[in-house]
C-alpha atoms as a PDB file:
ATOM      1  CA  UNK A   1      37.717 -24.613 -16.535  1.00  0.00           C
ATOM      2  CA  UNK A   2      38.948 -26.056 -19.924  1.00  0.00           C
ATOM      3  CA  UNK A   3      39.308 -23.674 -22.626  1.00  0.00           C
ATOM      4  CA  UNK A   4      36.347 -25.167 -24.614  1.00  0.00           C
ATOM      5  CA  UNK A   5      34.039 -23.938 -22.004  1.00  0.00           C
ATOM      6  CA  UNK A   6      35.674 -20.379 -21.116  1.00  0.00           C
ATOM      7  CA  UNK A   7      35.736 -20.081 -24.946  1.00  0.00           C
ATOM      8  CA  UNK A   8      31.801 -21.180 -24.903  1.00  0.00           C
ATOM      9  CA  UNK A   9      31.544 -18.463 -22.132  1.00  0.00           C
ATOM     10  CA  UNK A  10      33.068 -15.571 -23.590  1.00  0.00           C
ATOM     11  CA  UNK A  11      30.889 -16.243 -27.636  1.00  0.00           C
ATOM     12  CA  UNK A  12      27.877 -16.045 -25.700  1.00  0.00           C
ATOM     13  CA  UNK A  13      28.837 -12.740 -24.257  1.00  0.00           C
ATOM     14  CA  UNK A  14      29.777 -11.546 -27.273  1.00  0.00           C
ATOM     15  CA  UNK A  15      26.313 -12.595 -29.213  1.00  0.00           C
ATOM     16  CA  UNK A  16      24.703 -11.057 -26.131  1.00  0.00           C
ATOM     17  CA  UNK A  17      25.669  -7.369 -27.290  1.00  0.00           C
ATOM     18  CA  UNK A  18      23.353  -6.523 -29.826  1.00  0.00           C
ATOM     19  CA  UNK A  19      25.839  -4.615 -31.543  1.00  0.00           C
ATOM     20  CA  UNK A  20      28.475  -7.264 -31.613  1.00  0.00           C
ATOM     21  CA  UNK A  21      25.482  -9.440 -33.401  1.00  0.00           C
ATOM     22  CA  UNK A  22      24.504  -7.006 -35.972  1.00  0.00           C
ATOM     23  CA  UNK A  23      27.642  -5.834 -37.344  1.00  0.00           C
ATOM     24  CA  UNK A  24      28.272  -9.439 -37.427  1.00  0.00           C
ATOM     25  CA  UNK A  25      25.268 -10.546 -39.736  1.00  0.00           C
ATOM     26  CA  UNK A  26      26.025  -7.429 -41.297  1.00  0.00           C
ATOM     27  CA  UNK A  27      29.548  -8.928 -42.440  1.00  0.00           C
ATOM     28  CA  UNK A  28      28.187 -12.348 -42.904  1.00  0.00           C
ATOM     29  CA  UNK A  29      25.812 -10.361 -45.610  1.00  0.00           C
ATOM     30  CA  UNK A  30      28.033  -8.429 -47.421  1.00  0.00           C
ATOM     31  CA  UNK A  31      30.409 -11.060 -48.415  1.00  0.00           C
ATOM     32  CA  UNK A  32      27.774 -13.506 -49.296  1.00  0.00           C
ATOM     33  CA  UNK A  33      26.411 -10.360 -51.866  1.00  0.00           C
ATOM     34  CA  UNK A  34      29.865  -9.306 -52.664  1.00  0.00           C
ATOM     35  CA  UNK A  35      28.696  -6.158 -51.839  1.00  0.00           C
ATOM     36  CA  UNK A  36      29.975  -3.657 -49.078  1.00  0.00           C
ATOM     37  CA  UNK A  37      27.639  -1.545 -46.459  1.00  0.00           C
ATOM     38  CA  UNK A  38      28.923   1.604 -48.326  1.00  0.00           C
ATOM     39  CA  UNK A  39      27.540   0.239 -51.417  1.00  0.00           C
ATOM     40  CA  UNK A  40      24.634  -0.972 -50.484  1.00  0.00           C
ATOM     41  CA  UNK A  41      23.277   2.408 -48.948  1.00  0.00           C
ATOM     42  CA  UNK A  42      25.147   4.242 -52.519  1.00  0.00           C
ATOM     43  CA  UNK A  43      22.413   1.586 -54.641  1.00  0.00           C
ATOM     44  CA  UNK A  44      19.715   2.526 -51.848  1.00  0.00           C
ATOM     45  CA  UNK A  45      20.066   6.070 -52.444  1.00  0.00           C
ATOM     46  CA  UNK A  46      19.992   5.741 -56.330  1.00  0.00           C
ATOM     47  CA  UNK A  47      16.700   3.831 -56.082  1.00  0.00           C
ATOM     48  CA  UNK A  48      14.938   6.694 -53.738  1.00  0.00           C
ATOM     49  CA  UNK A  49      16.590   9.448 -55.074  1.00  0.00           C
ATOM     50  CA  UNK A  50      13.461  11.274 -56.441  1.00  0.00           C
ATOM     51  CA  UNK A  51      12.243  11.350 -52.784  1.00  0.00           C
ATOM     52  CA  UNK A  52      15.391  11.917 -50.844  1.00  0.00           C
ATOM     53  CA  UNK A  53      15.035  15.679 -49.167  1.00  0.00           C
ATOM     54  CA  UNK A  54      18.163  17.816 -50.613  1.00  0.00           C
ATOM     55  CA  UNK A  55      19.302  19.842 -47.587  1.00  0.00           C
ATOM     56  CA  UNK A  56      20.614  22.544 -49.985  1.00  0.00           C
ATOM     57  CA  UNK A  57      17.559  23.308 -52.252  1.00  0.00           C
ATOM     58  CA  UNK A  58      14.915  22.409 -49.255  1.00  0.00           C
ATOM     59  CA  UNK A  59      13.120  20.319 -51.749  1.00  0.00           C
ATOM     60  CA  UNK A  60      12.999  16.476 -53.216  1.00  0.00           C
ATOM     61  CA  UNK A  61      15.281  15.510 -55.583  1.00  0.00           C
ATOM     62  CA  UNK A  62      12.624  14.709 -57.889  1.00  0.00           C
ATOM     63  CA  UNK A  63       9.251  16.931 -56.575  1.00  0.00           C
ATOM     64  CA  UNK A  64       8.708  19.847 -54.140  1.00  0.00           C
ATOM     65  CA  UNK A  65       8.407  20.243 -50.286  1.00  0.00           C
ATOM     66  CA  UNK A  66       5.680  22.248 -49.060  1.00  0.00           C
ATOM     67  CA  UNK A  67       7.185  25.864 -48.149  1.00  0.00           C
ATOM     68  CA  UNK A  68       5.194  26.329 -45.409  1.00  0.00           C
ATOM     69  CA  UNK A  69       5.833  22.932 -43.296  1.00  0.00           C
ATOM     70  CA  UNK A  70       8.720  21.481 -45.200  1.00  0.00           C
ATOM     71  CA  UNK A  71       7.110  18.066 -44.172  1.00  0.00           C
ATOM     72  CA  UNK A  72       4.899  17.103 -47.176  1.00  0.00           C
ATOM     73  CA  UNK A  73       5.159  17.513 -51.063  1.00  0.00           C
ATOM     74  CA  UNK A  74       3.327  20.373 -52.996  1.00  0.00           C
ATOM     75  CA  UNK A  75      -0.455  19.583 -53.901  1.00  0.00           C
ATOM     76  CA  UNK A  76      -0.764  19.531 -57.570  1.00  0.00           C
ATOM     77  CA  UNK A  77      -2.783  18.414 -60.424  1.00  0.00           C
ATOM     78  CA  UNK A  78      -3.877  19.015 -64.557  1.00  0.00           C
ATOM     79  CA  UNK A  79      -5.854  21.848 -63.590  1.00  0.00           C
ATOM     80  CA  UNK A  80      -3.862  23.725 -61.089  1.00  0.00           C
ATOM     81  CA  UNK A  81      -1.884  26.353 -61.451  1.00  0.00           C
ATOM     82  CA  UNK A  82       2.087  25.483 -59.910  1.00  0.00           C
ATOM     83  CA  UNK A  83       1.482  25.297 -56.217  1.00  0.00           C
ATOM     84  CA  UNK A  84       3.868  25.966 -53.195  1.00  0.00           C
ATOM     85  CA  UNK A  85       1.766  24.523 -50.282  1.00  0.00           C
ATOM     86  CA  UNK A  86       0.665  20.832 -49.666  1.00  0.00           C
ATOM     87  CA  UNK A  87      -2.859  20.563 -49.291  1.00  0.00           C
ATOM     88  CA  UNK A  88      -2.818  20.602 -45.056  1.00  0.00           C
ATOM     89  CA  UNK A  89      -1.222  23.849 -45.736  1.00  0.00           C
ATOM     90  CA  UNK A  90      -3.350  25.337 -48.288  1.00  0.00           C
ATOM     91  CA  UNK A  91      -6.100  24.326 -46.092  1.00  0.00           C
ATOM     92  CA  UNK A  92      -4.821  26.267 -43.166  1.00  0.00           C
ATOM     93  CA  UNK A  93      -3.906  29.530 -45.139  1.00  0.00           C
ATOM     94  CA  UNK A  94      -7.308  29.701 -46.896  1.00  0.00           C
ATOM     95  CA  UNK A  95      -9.445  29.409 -43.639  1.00  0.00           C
ATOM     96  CA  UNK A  96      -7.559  32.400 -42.687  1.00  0.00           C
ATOM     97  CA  UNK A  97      -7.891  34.439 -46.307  1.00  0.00           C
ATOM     98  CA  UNK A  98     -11.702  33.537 -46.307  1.00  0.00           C
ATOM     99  CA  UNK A  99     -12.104  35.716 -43.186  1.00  0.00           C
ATOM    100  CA  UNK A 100     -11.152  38.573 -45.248  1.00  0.00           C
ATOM    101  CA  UNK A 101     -12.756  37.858 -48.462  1.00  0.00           C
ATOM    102  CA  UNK A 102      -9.763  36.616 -50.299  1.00  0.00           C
ATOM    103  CA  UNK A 103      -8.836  32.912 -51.281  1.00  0.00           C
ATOM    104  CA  UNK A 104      -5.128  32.490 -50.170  1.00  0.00           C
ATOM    105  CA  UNK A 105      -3.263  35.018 -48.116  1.00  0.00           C
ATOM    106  CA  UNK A 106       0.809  33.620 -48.666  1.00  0.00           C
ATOM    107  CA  UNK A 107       1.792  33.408 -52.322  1.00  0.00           C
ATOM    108  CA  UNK A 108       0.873  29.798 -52.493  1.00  0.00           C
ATOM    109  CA  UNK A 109       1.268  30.505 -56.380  1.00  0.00           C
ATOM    110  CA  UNK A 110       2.684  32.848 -58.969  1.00  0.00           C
ATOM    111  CA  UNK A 111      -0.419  35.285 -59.720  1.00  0.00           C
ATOM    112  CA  UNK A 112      -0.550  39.045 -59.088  1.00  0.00           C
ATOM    113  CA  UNK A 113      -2.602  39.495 -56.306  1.00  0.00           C
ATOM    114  CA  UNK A 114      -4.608  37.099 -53.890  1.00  0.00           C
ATOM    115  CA  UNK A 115      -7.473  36.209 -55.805  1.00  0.00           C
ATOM    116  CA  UNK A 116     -10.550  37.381 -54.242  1.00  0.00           C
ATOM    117  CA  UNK A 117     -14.086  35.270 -53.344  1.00  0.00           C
ATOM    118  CA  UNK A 118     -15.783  37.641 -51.275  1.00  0.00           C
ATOM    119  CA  UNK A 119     -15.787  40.918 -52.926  1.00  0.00           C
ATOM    120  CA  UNK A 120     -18.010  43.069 -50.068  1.00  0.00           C
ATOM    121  CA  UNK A 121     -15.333  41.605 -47.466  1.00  0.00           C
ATOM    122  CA  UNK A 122     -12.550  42.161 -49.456  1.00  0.00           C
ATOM    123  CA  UNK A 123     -13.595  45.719 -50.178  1.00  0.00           C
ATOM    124  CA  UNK A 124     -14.129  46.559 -46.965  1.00  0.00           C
ATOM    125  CA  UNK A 125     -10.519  46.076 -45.681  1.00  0.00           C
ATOM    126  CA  UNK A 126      -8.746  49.451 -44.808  1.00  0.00           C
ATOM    127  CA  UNK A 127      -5.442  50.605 -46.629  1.00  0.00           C
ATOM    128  CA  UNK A 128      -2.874  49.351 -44.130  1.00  0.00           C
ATOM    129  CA  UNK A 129      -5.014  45.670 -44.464  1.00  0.00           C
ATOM    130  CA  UNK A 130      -4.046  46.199 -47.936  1.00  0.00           C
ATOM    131  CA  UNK A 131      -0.661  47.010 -47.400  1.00  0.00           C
ATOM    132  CA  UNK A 132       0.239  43.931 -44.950  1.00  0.00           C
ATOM    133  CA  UNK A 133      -2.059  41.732 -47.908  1.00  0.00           C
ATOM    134  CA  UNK A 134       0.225  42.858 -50.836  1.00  0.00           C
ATOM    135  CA  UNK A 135       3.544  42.483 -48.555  1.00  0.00           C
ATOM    136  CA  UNK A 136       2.866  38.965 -47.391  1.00  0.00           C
ATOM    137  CA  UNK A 137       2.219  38.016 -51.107  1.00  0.00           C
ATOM    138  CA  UNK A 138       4.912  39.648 -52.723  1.00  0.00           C
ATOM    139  CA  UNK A 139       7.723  38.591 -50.409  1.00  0.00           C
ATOM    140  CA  UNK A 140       8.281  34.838 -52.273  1.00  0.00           C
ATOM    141  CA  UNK A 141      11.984  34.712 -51.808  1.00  0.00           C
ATOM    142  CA  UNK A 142      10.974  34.784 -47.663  1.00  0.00           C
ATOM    143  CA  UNK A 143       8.682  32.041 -47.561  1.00  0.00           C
ATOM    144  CA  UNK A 144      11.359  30.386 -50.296  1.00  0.00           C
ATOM    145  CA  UNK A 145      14.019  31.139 -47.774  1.00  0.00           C
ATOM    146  CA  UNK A 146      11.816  29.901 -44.666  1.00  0.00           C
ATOM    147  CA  UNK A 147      11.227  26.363 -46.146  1.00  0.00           C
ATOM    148  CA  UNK A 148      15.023  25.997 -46.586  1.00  0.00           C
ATOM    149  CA  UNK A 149      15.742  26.958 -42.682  1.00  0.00           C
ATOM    150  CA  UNK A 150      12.951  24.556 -41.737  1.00  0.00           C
ATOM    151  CA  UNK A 151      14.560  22.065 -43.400  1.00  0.00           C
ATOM    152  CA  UNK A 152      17.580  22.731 -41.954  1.00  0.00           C
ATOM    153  CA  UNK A 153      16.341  22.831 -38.630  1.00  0.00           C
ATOM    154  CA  UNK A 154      14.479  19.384 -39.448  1.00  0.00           C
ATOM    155  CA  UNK A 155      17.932  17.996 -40.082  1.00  0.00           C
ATOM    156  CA  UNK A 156      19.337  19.191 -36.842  1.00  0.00           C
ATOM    157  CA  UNK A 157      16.719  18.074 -34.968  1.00  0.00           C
ATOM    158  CA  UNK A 158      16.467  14.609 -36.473  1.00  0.00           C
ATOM    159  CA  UNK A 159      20.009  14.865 -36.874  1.00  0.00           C
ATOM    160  CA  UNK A 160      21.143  13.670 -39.884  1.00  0.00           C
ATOM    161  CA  UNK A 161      25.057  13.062 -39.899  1.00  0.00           C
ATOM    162  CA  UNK A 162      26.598  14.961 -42.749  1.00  0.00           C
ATOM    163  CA  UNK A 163      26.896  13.042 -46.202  1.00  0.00           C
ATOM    164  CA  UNK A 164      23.786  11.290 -45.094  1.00  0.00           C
ATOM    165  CA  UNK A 165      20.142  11.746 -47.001  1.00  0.00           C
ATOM    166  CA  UNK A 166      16.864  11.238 -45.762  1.00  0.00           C
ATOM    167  CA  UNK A 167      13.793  10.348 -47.987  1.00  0.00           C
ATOM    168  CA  UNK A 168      10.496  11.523 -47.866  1.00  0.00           C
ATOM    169  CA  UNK A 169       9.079   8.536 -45.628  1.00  0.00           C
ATOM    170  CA  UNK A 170      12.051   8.656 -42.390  1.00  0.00           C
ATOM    171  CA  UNK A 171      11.697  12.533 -42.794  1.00  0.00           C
ATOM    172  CA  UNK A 172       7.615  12.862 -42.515  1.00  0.00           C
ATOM    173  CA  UNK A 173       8.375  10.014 -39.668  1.00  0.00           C
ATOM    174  CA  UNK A 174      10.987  11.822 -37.774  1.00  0.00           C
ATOM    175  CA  UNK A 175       9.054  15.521 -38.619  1.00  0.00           C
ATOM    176  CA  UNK A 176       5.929  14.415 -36.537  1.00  0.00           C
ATOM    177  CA  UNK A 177       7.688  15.667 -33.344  1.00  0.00           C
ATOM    178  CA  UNK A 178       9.085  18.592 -34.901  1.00  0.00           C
ATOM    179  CA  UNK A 179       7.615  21.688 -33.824  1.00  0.00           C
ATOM    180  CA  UNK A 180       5.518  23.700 -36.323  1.00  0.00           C
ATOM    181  CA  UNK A 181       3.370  21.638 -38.493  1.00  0.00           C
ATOM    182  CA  UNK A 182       0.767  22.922 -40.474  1.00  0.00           C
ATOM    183  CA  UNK A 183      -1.550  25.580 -37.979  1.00  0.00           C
ATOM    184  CA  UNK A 184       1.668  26.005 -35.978  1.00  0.00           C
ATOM    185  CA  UNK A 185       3.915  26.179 -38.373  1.00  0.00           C
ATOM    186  CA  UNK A 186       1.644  28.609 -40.857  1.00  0.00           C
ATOM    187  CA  UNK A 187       1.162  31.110 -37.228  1.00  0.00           C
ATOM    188  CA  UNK A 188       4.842  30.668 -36.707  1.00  0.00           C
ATOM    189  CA  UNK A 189       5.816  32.290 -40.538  1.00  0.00           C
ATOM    190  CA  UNK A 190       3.398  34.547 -39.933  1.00  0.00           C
ATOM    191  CA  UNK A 191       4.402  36.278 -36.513  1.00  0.00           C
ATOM    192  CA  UNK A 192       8.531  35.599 -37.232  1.00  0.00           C
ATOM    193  CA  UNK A 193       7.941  37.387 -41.183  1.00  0.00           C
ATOM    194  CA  UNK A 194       4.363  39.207 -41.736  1.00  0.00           C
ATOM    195  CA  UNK A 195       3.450  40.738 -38.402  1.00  0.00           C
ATOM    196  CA  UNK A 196       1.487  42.994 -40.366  1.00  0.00           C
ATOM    197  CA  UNK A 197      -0.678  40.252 -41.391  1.00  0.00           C
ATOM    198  CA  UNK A 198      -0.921  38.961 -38.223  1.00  0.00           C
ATOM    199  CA  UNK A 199      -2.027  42.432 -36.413  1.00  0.00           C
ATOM    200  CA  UNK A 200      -4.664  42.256 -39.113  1.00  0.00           C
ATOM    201  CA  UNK A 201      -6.052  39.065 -38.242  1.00  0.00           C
ATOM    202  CA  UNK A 202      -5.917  39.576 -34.850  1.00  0.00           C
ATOM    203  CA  UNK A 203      -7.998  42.727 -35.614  1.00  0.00           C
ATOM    204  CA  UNK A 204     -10.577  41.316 -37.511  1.00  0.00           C
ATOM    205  CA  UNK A 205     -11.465  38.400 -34.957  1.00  0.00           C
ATOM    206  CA  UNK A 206     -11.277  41.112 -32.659  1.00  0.00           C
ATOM    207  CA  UNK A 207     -14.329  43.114 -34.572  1.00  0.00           C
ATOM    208  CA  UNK A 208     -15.808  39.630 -35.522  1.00  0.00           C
ATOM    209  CA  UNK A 209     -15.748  39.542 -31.391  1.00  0.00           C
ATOM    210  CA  UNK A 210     -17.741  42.399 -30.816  1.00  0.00           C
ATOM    211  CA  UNK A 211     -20.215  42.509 -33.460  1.00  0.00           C
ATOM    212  CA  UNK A 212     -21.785  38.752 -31.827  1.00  0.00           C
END
């Protein structure tokens, strides 16, 4: 074999490997732009950087994640007050505050106590109710501090190589097999930081049970 052909031979195993290929359009790229793959991912950054997830903070750059899921940014709007749960979220935490009379049962905002819609219900709940209520609400540094371990888990799960940022889009992508959203992930605060809560709950849809 003449070394035209064995050199034929060996470029088309080369091209074969994917990798080979890529890196090599890759290079073909960058000198035609004059610009390098470091820089290129620096001016990517720059132009997402309102939605690339800080792993320090737990948030956006530019907006907030949800600090119950850590998947999806805060719900807002002109006549809200400053939330802390996208709307699957808020969702999921008021269909469990309705059962006892009450609107939210986390401190999905700043506001002194959960703000009641069912008076009767709410009225009816005994003192330690009360107690695990005004706990779970209160304690905003530990659902502050459980959106920033979610996140951190997120990034170890997906993981993320150190220097690296994710935005919003690849995260909510990757976060769909994460386990914990939104039902899950609400039950899973819940039972690891307010058992208290949770005993009530489980109480009331116990007495819920009976009285059908």
């Amino acid at each position: 074999m003449d070394d035209t052909a064995r050199t034929a031979i060996d470029y088309d195993d080369w091209v074969d490997d994917p990798g080979n290929l890529a890196s090599h359009v890759g290079g073909i790229l960058a000198r035609l732009s004059g610009v390098s793959a470091q820089e290129a991912r620096q001016a990517s950054e720059r132009r997402r950087w309102p939605y690339l997830v800080n792993m320090a903070t737990g948030h956006l750059e530019g907006h907030d994640l949800c600090w119950v899921c850590a998947v999806a940014i805060v719900h807002h709007g002109p006549r809200l007050p400053r939330l802390r749960g996208c709307r699957s979220c808020l969702a999921v935490d008021r269909g469990y505050a309705a059962r006892l009379g009450l609107r939210h049962l986390l401190p999905m905002f700043e506001w002194p106590a959960p703000p009641v819609i069912d008076a009767a219900l709410a009225g009816a709940m005994d003192v330690r109710a009360r107690e695990a209520i005004s706990r779970a609400w209160s304690e905003v540094s530990v659902l502050d501090r459980w959106r920033r371990d979610r996140v951190l888990l997120a990034r170890a799960w997906m993981e993320v190589p150190d220097g690296w940022r994710v935005d919003l889009y690849d995260w909510q992508v990757n976060a769909a097999t994460l386990p914990g959203r939104w039902p899950a992930g609400w039950e899973a605060y819940v039972e690891a930081h307010q058992p208290g809560l949770g005993r009530v709950l489980q109480d009331q849809a116990t007495r819920v049970g009976a009285e059908r």
